[in-house]
C-alpha atoms as a PDB file:
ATOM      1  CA  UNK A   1       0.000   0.000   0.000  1.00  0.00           C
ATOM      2  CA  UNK A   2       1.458   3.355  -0.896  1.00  0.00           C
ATOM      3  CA  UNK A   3      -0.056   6.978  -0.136  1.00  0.00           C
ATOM      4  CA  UNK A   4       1.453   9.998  -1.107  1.00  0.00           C
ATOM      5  CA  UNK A   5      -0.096  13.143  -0.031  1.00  0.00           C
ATOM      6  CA  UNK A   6       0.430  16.803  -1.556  1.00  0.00           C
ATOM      7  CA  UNK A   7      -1.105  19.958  -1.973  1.00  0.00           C
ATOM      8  CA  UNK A   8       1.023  22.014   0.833  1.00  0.00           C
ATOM      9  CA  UNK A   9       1.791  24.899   0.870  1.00  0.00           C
ATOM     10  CA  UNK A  10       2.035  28.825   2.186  1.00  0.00           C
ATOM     11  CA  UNK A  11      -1.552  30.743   2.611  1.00  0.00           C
ATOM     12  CA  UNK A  12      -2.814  33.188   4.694  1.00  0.00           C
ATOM     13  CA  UNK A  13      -4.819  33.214   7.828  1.00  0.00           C
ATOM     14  CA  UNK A  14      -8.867  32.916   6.161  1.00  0.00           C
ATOM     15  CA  UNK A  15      -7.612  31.302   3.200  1.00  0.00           C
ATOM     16  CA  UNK A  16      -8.402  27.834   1.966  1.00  0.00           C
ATOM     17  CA  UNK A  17      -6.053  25.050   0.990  1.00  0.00           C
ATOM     18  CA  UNK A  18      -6.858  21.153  -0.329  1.00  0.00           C
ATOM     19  CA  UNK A  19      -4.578  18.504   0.197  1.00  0.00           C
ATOM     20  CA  UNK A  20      -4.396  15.361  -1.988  1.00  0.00           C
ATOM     21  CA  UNK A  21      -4.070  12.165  -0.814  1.00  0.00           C
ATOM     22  CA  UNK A  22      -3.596   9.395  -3.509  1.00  0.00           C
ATOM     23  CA  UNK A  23      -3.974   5.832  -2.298  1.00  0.00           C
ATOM     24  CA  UNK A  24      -2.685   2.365  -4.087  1.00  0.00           C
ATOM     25  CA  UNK A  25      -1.912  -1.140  -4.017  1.00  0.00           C
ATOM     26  CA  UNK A  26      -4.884  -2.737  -2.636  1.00  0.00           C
ATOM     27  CA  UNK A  27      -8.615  -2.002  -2.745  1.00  0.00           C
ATOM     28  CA  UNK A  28      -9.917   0.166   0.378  1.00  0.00           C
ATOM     29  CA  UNK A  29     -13.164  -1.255   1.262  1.00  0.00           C
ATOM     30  CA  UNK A  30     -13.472  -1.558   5.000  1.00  0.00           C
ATOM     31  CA  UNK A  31     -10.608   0.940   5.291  1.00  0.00           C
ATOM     32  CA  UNK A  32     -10.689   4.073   6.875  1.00  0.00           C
ATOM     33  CA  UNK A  33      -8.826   7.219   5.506  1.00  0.00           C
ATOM     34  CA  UNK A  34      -7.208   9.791   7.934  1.00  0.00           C
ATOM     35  CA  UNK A  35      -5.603  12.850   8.136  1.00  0.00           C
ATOM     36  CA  UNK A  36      -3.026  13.723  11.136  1.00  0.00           C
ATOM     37  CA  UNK A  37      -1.253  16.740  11.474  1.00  0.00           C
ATOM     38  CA  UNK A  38       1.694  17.233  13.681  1.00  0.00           C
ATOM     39  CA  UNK A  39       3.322  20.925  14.643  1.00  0.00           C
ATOM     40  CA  UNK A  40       6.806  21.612  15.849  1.00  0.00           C
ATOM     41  CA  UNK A  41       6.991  20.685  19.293  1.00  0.00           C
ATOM     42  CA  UNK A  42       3.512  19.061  19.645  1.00  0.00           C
ATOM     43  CA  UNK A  43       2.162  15.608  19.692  1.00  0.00           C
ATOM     44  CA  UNK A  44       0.547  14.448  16.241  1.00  0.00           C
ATOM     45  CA  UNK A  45      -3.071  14.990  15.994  1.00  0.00           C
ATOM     46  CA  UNK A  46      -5.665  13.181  14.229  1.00  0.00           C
ATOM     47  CA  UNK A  47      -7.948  16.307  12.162  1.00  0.00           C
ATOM     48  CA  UNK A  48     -10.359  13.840  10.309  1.00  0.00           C
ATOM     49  CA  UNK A  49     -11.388  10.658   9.021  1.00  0.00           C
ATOM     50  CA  UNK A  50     -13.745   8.959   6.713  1.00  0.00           C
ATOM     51  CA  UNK A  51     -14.717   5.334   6.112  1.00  0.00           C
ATOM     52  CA  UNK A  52     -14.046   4.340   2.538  1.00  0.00           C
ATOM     53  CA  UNK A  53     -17.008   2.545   1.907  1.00  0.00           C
ATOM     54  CA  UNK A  54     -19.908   4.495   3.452  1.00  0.00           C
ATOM     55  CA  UNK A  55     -18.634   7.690   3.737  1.00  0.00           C
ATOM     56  CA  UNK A  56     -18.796   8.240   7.301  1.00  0.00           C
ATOM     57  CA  UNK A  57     -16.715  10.705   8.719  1.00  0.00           C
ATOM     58  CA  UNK A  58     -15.339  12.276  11.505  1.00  0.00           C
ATOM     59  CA  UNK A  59     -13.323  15.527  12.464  1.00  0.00           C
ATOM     60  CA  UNK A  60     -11.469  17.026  15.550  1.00  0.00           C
ATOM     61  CA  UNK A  61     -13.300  19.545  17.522  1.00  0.00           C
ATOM     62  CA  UNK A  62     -10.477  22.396  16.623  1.00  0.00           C
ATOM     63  CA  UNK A  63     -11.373  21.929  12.903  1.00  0.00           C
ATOM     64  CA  UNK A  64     -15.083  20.783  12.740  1.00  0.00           C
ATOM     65  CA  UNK A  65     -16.762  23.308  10.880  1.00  0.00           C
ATOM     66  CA  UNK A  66     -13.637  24.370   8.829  1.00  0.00           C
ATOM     67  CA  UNK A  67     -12.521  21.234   7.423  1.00  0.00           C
ATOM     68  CA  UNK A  68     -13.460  18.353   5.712  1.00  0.00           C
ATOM     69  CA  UNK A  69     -12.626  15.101   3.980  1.00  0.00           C
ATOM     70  CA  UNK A  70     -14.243  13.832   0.785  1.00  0.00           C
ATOM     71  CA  UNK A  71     -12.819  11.171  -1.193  1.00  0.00           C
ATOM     72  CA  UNK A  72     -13.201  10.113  -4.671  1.00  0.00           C
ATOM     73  CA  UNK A  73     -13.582   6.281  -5.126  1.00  0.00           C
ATOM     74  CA  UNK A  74     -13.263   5.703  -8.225  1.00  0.00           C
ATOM     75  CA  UNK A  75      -9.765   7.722  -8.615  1.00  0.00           C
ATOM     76  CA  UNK A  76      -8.751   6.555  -4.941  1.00  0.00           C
ATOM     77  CA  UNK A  77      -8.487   9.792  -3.570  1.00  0.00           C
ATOM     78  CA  UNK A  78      -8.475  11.135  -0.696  1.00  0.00           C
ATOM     79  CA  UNK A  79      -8.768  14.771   0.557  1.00  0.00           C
ATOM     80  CA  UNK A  80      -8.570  17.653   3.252  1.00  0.00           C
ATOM     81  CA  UNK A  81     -10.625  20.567   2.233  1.00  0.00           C
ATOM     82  CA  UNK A  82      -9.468  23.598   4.705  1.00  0.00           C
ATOM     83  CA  UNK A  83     -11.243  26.870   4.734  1.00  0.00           C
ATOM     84  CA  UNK A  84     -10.636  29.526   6.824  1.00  0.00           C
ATOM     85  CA  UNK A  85      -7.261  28.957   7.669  1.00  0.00           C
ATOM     86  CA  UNK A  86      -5.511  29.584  10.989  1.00  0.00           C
ATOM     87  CA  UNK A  87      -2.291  30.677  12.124  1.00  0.00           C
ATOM     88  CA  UNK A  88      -2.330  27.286  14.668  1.00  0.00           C
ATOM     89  CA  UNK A  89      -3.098  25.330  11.269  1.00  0.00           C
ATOM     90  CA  UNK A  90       0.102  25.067  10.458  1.00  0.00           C
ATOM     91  CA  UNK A  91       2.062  21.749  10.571  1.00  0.00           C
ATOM     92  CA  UNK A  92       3.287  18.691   8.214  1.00  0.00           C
ATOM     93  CA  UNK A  93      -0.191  17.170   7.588  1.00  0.00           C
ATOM     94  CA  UNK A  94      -0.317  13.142   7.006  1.00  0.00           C
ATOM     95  CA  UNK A  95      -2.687  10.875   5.090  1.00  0.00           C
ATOM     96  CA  UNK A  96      -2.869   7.474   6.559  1.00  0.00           C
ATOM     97  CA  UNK A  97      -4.599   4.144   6.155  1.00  0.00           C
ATOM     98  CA  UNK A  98      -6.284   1.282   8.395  1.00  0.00           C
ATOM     99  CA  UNK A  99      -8.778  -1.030   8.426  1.00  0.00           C
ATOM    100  CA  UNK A 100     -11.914  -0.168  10.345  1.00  0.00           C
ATOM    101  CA  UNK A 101     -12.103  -2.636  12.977  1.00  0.00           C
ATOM    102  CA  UNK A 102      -8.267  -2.068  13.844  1.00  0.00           C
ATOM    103  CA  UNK A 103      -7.032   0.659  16.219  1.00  0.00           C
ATOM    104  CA  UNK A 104      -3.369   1.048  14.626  1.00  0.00           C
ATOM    105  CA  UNK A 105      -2.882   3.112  11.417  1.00  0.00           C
ATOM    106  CA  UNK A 106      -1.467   0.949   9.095  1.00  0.00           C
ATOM    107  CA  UNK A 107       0.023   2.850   6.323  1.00  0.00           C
ATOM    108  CA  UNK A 108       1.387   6.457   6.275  1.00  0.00           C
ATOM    109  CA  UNK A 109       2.178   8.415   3.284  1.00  0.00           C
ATOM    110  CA  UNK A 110       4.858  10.819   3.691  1.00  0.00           C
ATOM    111  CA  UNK A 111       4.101  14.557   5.347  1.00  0.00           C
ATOM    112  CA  UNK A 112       3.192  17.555   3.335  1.00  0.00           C
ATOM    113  CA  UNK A 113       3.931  21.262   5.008  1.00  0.00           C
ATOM    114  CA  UNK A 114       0.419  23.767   5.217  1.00  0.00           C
ATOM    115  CA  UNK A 115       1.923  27.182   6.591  1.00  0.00           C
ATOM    116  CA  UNK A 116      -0.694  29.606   6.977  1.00  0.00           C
ATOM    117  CA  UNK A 117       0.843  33.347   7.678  1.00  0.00           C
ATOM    118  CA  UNK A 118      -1.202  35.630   9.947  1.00  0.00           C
END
């Protein structure tokens, strides 16, 4: 299984930003699709999920509202929609991988920086 997220980059505070997440190697049904996000100095965070098959997601309370996670099946990818952008936004965000009725993420694709300027 490989992911490889992208879409980082520099924006400003109220801004929006997407990030890609493109999943392959096996087929994701069951599987649930994450986002993390981990600042300097701070413990990695989980911002959102959603179930692969149904659709079912969840977010953190610091983003709910502001971000979200939609996913295109048939292209197996994954996204973070963020709108209005915060200063404490910024950090490498991660996509990662598991299946739903297992507590460890799986698979990790590598980090992609979102700085957001005030």
């Amino acid at each position: 299984v490989q992911l490889q997220a992208s879409g980082g980059g520099l924006v400003q505070a109220g801004g929006s930003l997407r990030l890609s997440c493109s999943a392959s190697g096996r087929t994701f049904t069951n599987y649930v699709m994450g986002w993390f996000r981990q600042a300097p100095g701070k413990e990695r965070e989980l911002v959102g999920t959603i179930l692969w098959s149904g659709g079912l997601t969840y977010y953190a309370e610091s983003v709910r509202g502001r971000f979200t996670v939609p996913r295109d099946r048939a292209n197996n990818l994954v996204y973070l929609q963020m709108n209005s952008l915060k200063p404490e936004d910024t950090a490498v965000y991660y996509c990662a991988a598991k299946w739903h009725g297992e507590s460890q993420w799986a698979y990790w694709g590598q980090g992609t920086q979102v700085t957001v300027s005030s």
